[in-house]
PDB file of N, CA and C in Angstrom:
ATOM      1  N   UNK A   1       8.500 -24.337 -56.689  1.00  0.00           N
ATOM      2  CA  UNK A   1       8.637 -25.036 -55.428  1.00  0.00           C
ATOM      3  C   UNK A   1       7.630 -24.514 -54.404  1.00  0.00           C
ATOM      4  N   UNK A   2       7.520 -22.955 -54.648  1.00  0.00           N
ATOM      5  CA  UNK A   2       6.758 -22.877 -53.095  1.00  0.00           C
ATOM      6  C   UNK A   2       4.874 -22.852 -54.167  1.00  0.00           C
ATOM      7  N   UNK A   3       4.795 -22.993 -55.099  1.00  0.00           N
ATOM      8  CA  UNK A   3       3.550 -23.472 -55.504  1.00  0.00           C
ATOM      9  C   UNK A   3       3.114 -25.104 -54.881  1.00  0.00           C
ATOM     10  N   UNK A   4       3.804 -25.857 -55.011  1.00  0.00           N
ATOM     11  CA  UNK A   4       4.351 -27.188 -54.759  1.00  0.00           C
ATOM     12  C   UNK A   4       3.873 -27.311 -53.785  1.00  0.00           C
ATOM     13  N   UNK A   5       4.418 -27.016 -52.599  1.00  0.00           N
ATOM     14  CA  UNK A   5       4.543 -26.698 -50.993  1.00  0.00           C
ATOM     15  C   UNK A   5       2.733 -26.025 -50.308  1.00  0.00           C
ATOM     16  N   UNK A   6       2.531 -25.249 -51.145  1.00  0.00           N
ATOM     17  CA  UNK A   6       1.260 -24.771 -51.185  1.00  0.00           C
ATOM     18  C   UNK A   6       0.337 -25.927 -51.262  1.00  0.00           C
ATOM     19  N   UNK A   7       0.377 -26.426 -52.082  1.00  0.00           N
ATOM     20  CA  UNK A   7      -0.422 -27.614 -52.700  1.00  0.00           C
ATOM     21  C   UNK A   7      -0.687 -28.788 -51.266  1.00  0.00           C
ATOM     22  N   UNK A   8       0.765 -28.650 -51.383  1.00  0.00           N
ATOM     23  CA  UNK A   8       0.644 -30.157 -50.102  1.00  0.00           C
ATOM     24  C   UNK A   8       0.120 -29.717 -48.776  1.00  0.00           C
ATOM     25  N   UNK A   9       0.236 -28.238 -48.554  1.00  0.00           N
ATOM     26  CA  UNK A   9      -0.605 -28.161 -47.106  1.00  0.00           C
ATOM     27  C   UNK A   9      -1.602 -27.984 -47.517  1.00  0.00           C
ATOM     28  N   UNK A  10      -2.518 -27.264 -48.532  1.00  0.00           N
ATOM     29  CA  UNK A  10      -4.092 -27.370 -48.915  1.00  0.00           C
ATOM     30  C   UNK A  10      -4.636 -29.019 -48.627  1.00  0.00           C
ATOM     31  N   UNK A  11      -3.635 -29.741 -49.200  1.00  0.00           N
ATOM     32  CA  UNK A  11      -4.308 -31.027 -49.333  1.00  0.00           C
ATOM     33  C   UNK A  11      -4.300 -31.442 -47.820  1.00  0.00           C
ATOM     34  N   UNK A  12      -2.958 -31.371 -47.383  1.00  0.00           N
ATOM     35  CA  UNK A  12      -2.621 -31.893 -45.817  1.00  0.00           C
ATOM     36  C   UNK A  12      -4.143 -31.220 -44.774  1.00  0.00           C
ATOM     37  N   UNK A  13      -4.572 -30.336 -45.152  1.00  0.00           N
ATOM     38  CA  UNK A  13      -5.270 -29.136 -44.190  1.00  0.00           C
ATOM     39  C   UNK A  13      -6.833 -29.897 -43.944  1.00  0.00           C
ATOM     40  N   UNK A  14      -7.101 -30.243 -45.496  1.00  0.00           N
ATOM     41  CA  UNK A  14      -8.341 -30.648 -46.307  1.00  0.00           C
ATOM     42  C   UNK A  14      -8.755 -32.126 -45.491  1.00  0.00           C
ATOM     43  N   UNK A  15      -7.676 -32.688 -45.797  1.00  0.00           N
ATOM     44  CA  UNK A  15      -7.522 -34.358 -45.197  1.00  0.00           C
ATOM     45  C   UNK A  15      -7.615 -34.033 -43.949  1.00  0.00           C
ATOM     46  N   UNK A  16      -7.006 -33.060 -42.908  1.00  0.00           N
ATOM     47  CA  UNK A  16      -7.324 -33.363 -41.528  1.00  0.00           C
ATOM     48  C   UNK A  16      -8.749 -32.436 -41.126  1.00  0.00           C
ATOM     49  N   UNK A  17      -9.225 -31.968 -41.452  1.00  0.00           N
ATOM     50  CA  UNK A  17     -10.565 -31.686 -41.931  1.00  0.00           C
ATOM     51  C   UNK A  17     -11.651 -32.773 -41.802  1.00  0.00           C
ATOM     52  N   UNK A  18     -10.784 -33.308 -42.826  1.00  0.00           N
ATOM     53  CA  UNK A  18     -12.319 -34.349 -43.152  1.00  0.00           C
ATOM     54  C   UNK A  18     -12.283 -35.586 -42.242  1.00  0.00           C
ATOM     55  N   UNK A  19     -11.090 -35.732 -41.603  1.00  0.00           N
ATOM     56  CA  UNK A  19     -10.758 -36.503 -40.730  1.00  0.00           C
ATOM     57  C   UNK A  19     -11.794 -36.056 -39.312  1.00  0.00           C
ATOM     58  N   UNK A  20     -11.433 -34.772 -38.909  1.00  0.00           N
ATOM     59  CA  UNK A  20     -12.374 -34.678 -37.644  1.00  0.00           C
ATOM     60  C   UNK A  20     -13.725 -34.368 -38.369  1.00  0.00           C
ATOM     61  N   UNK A  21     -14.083 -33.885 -38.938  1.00  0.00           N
ATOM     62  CA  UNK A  21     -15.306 -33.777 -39.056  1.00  0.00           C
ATOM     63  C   UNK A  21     -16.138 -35.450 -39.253  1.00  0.00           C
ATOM     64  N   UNK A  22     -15.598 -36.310 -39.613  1.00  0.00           N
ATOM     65  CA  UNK A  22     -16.245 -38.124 -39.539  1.00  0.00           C
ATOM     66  C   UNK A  22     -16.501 -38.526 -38.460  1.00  0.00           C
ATOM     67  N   UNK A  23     -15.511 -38.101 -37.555  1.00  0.00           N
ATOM     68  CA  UNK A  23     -15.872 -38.512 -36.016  1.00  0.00           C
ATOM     69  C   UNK A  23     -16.252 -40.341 -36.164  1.00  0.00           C
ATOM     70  N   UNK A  24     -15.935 -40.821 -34.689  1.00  0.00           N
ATOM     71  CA  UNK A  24     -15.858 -42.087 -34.440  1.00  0.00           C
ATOM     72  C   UNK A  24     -16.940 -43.152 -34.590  1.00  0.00           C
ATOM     73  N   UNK A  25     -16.773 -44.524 -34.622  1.00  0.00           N
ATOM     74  CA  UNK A  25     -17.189 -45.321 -34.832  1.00  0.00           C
ATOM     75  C   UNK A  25     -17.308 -46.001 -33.323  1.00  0.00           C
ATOM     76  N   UNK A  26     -18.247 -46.126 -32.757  1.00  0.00           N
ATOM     77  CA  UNK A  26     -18.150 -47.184 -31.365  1.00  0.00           C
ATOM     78  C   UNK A  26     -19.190 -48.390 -31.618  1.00  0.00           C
ATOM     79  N   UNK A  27     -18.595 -49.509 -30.904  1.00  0.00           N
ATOM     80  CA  UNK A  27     -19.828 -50.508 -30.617  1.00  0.00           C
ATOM     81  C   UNK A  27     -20.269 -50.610 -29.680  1.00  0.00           C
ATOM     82  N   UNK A  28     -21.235 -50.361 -29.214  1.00  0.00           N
ATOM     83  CA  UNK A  28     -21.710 -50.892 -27.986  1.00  0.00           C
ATOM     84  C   UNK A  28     -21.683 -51.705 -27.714  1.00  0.00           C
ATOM     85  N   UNK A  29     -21.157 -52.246 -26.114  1.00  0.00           N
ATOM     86  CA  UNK A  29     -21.379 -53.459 -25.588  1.00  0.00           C
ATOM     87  C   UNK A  29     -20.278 -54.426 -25.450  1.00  0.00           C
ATOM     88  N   UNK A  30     -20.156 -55.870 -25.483  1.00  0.00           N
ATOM     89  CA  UNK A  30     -19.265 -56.441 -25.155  1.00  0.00           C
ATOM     90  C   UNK A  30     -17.920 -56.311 -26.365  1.00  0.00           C
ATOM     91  N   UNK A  31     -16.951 -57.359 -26.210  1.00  0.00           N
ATOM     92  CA  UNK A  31     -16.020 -57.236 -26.908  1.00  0.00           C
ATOM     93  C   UNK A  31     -16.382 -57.464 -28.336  1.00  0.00           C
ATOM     94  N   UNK A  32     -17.217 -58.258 -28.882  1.00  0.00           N
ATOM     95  CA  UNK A  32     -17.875 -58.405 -29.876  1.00  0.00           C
ATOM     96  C   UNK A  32     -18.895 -57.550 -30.905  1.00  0.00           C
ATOM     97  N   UNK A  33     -18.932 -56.411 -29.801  1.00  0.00           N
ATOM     98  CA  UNK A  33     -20.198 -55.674 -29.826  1.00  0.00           C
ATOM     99  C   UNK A  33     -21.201 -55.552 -29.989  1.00  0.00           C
ATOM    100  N   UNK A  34     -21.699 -56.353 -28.779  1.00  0.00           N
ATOM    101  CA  UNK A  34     -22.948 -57.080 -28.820  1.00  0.00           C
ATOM    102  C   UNK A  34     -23.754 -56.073 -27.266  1.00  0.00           C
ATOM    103  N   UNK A  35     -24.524 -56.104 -27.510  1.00  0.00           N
ATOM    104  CA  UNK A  35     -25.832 -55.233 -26.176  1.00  0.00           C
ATOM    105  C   UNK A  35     -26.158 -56.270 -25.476  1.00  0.00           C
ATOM    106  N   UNK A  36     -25.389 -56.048 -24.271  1.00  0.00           N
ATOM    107  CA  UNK A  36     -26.132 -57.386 -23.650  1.00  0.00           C
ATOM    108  C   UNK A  36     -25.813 -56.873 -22.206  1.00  0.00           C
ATOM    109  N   UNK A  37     -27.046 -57.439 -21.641  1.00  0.00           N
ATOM    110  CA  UNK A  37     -27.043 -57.461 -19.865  1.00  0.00           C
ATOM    111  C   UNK A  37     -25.935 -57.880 -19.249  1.00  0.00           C
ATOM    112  N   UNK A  38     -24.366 -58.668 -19.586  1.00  0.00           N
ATOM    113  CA  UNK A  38     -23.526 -59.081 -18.817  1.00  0.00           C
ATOM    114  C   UNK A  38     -22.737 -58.071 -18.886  1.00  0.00           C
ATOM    115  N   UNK A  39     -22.582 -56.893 -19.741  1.00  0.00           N
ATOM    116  CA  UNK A  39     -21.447 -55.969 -19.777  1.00  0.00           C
ATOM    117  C   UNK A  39     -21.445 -54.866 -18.582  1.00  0.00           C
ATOM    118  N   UNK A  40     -20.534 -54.352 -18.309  1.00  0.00           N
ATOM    119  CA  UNK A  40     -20.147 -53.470 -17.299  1.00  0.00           C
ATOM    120  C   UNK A  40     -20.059 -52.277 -18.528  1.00  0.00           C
ATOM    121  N   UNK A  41     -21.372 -51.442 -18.437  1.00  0.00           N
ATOM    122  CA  UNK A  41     -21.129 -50.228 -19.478  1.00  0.00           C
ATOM    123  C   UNK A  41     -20.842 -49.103 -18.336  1.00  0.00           C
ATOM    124  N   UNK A  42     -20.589 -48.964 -17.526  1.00  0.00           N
ATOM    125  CA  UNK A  42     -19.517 -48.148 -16.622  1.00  0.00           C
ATOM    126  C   UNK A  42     -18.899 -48.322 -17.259  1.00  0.00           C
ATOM    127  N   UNK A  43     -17.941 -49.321 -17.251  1.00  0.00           N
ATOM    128  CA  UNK A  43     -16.497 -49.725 -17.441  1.00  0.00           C
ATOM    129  C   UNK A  43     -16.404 -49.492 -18.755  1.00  0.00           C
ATOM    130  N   UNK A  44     -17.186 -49.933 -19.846  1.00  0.00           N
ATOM    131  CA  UNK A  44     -16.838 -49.935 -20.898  1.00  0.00           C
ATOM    132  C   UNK A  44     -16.732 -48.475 -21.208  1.00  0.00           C
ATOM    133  N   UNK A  45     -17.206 -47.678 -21.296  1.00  0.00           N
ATOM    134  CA  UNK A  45     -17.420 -46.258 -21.244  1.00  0.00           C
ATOM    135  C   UNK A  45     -16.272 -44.927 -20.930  1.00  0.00           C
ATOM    136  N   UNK A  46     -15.738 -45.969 -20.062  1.00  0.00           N
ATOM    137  CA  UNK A  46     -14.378 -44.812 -19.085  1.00  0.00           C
ATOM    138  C   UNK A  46     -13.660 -44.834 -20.295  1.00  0.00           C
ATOM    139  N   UNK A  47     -13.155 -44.275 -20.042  1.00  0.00           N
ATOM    140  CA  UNK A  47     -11.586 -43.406 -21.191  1.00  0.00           C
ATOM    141  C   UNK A  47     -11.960 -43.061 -22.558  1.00  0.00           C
ATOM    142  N   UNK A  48     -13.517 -43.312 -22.645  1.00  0.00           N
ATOM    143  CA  UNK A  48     -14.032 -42.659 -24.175  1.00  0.00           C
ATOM    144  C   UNK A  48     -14.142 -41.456 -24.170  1.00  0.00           C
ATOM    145  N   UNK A  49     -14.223 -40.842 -24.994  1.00  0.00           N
ATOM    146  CA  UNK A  49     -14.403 -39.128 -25.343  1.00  0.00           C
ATOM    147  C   UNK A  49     -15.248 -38.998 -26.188  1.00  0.00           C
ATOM    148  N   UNK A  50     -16.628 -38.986 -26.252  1.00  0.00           N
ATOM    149  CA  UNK A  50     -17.680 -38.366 -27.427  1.00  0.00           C
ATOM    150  C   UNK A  50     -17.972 -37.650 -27.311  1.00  0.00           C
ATOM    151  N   UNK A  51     -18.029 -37.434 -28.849  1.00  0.00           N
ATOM    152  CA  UNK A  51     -18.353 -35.809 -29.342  1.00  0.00           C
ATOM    153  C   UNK A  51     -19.142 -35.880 -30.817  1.00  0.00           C
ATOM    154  N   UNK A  52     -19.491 -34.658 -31.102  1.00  0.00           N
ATOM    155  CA  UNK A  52     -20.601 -34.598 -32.117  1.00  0.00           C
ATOM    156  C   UNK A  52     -20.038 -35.136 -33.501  1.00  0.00           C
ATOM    157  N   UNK A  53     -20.974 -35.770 -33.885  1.00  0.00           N
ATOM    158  CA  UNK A  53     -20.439 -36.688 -35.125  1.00  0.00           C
ATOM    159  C   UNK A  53     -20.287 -38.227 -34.990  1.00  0.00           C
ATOM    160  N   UNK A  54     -20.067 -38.125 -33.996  1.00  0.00           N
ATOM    161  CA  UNK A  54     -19.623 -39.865 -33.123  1.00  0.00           C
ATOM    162  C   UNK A  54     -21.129 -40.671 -33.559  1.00  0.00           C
ATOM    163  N   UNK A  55     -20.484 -42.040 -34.248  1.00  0.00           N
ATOM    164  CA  UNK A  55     -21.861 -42.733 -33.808  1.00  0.00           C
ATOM    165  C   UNK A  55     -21.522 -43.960 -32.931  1.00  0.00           C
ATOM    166  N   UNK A  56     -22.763 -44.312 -32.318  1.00  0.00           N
ATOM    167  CA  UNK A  56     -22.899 -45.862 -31.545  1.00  0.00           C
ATOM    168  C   UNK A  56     -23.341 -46.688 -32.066  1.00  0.00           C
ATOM    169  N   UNK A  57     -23.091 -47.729 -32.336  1.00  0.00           N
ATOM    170  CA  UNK A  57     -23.939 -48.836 -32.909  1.00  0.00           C
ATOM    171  C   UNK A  57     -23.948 -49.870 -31.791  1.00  0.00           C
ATOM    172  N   UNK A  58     -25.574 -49.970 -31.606  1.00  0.00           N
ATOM    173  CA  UNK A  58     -26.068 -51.100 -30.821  1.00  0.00           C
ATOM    174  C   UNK A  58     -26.325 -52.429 -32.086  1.00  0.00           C
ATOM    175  N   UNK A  59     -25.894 -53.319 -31.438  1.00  0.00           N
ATOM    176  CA  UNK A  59     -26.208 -54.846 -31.911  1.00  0.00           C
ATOM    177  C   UNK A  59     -26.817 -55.578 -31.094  1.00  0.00           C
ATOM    178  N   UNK A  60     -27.882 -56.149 -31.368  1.00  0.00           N
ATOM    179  CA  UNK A  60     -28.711 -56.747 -30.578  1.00  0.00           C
ATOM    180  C   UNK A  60     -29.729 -57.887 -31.102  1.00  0.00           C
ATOM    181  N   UNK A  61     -30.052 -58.645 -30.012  1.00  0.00           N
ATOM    182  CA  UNK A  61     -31.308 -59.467 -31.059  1.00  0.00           C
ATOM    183  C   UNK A  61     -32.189 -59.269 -31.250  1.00  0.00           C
ATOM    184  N   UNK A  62     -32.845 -59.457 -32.582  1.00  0.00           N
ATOM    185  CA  UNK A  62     -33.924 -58.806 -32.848  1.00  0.00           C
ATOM    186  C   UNK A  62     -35.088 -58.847 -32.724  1.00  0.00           C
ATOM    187  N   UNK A  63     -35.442 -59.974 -31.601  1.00  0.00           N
ATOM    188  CA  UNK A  63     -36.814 -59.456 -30.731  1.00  0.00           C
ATOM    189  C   UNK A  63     -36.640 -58.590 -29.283  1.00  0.00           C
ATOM    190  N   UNK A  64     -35.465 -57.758 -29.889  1.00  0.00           N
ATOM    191  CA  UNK A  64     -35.320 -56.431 -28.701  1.00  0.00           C
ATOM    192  C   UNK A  64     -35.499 -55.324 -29.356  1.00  0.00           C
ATOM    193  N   UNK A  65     -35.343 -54.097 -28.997  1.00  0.00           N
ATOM    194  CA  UNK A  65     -35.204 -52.634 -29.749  1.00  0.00           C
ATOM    195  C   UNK A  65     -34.451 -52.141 -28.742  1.00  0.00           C
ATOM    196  N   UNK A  66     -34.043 -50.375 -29.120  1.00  0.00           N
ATOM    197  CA  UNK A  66     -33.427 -49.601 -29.087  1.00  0.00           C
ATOM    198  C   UNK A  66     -34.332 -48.431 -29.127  1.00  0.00           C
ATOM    199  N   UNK A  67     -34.544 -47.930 -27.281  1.00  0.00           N
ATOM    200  CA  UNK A  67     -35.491 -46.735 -27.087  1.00  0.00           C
ATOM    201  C   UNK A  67     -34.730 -45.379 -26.911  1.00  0.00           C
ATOM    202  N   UNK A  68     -34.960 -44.517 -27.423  1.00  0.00           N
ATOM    203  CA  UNK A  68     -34.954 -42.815 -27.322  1.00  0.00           C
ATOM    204  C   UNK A  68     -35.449 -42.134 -26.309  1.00  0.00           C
ATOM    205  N   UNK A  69     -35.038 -42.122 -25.108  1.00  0.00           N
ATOM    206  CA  UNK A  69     -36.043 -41.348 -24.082  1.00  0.00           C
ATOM    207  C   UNK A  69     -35.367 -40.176 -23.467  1.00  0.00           C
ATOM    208  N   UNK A  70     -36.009 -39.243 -22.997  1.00  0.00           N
ATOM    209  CA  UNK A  70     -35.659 -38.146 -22.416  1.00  0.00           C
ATOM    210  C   UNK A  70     -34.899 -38.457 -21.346  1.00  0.00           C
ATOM    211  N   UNK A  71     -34.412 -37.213 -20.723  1.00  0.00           N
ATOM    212  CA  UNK A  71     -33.156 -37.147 -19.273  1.00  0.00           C
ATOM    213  C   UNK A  71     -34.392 -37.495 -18.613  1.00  0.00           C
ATOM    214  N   UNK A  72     -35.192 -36.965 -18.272  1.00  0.00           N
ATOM    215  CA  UNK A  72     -36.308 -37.256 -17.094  1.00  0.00           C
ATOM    216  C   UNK A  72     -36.681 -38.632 -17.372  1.00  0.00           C
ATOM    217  N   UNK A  73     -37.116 -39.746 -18.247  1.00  0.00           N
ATOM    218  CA  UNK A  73     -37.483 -40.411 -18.321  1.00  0.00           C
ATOM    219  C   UNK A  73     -36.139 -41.430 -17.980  1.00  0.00           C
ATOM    220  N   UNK A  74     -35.217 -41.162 -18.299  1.00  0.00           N
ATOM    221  CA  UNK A  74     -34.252 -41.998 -18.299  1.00  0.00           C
ATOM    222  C   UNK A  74     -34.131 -42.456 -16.898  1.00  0.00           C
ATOM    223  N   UNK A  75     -33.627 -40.752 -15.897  1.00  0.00           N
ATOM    224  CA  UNK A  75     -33.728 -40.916 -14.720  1.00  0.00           C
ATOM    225  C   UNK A  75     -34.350 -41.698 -13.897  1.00  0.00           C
ATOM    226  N   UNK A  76     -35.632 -41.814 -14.022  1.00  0.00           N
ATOM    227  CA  UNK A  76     -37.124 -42.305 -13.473  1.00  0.00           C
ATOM    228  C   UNK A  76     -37.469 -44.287 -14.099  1.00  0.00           C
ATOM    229  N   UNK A  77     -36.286 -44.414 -15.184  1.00  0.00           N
ATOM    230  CA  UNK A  77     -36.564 -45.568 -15.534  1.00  0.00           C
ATOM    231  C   UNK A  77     -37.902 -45.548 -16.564  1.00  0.00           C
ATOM    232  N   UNK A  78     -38.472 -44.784 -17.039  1.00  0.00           N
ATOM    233  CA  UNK A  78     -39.967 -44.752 -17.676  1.00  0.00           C
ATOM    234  C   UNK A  78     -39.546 -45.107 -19.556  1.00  0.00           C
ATOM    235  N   UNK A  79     -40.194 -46.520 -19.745  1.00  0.00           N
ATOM    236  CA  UNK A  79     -40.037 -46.117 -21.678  1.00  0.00           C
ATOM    237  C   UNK A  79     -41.043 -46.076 -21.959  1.00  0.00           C
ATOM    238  N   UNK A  80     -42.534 -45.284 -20.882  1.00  0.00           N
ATOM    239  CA  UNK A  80     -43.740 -45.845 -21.692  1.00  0.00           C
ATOM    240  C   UNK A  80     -44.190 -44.467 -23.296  1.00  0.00           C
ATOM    241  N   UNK A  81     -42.900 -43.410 -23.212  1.00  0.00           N
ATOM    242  CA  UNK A  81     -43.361 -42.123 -24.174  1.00  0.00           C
ATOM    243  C   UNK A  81     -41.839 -42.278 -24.530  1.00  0.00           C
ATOM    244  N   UNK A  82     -41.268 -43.431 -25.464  1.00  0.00           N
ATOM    245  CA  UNK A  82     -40.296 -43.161 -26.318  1.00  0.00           C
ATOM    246  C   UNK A  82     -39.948 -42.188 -26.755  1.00  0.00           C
ATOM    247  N   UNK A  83     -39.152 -41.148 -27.405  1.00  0.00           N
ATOM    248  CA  UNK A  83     -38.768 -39.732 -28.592  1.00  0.00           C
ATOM    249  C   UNK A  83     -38.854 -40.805 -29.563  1.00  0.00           C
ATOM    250  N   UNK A  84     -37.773 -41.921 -29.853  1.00  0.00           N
ATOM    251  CA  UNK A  84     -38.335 -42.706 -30.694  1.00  0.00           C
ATOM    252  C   UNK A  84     -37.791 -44.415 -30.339  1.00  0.00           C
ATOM    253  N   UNK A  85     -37.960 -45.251 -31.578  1.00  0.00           N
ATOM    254  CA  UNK A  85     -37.975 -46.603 -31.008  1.00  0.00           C
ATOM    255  C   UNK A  85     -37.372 -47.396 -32.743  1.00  0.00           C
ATOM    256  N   UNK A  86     -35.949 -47.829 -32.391  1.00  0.00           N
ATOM    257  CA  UNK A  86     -35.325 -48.817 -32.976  1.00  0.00           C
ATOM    258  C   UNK A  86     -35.427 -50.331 -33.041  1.00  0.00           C
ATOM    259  N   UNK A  87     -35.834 -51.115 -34.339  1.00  0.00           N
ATOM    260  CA  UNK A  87     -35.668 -52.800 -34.020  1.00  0.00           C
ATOM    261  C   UNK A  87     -34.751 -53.564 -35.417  1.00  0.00           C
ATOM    262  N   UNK A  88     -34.588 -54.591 -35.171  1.00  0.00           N
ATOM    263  CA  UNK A  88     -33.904 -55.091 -36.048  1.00  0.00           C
ATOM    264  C   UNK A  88     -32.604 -55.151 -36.336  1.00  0.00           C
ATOM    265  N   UNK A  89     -32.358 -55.412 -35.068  1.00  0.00           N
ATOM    266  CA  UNK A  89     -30.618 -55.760 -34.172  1.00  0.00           C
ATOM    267  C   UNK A  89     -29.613 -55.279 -34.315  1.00  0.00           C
ATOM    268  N   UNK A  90     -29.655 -53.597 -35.554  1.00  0.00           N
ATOM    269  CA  UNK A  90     -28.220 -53.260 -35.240  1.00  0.00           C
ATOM    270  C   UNK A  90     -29.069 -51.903 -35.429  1.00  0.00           C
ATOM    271  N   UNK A  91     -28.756 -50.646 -34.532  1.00  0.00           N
ATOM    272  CA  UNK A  91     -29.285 -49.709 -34.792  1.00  0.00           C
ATOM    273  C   UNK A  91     -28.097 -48.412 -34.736  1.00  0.00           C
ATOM    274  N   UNK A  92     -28.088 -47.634 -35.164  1.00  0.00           N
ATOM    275  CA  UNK A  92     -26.764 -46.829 -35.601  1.00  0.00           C
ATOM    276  C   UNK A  92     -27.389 -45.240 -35.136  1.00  0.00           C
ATOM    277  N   UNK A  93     -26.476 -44.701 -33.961  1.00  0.00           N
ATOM    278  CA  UNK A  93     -26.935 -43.258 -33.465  1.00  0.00           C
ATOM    279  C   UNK A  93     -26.327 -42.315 -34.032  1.00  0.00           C
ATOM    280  N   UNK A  94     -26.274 -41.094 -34.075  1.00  0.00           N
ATOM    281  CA  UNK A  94     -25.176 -40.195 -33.967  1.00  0.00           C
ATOM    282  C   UNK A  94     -25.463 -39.221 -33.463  1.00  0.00           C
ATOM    283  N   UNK A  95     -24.247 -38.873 -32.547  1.00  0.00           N
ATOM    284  CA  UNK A  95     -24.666 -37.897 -31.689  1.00  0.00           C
ATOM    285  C   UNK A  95     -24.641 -36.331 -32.014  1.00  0.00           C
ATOM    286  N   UNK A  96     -25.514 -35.461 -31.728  1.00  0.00           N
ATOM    287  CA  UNK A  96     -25.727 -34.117 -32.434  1.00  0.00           C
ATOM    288  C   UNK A  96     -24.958 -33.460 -31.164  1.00  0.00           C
TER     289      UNK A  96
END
């Protein structure tokens, strides 16, 4: 019995393990999860919690992309020195 018992919390321990370590799935954007200029990504944003492992997936159309830019660049509005540059309407992040 207590071999038994052993067993089921190794497994129980293992499973919640692998559970946080997958971390979440988000879509960006509207209810559909779609990237688009009408969404309130304030809003959408509040009551999320990310953390490492998490990915985002942007959906978008695909004569748009998905730019990588620094805090300074972000700030300043600048994409002319990407880190890097996504196309082809669904692009998948994860955050380190």
């Amino acid at each position: 019995m207590a071999a038994m018992l052993r067993a089921v919390m190794a497994i129980a321990t293992v499973a919640a393990i692998s559970a946080i370590a997958m971390g979440a799935n988000y879509d960006v954007g509207g209810p559909a999860g779609s990237w688009d200029l009408a969404t309130n990504y304030t809003q959408w944003v509040s009551g999320k919690a990310f953390r490492v492992g998490d990915t985002l997936t942007f959906k978008y159309a695909s004569s748009h992309d998905v730019l990588e830019v620094s805090s300074a660049a972000y700030s300043s509005c600048t994409t002319s020195n990407p880190i890097s540059t996504s196309t082809g309407g669904n692009t998948v992040v994860t955050l380190n």
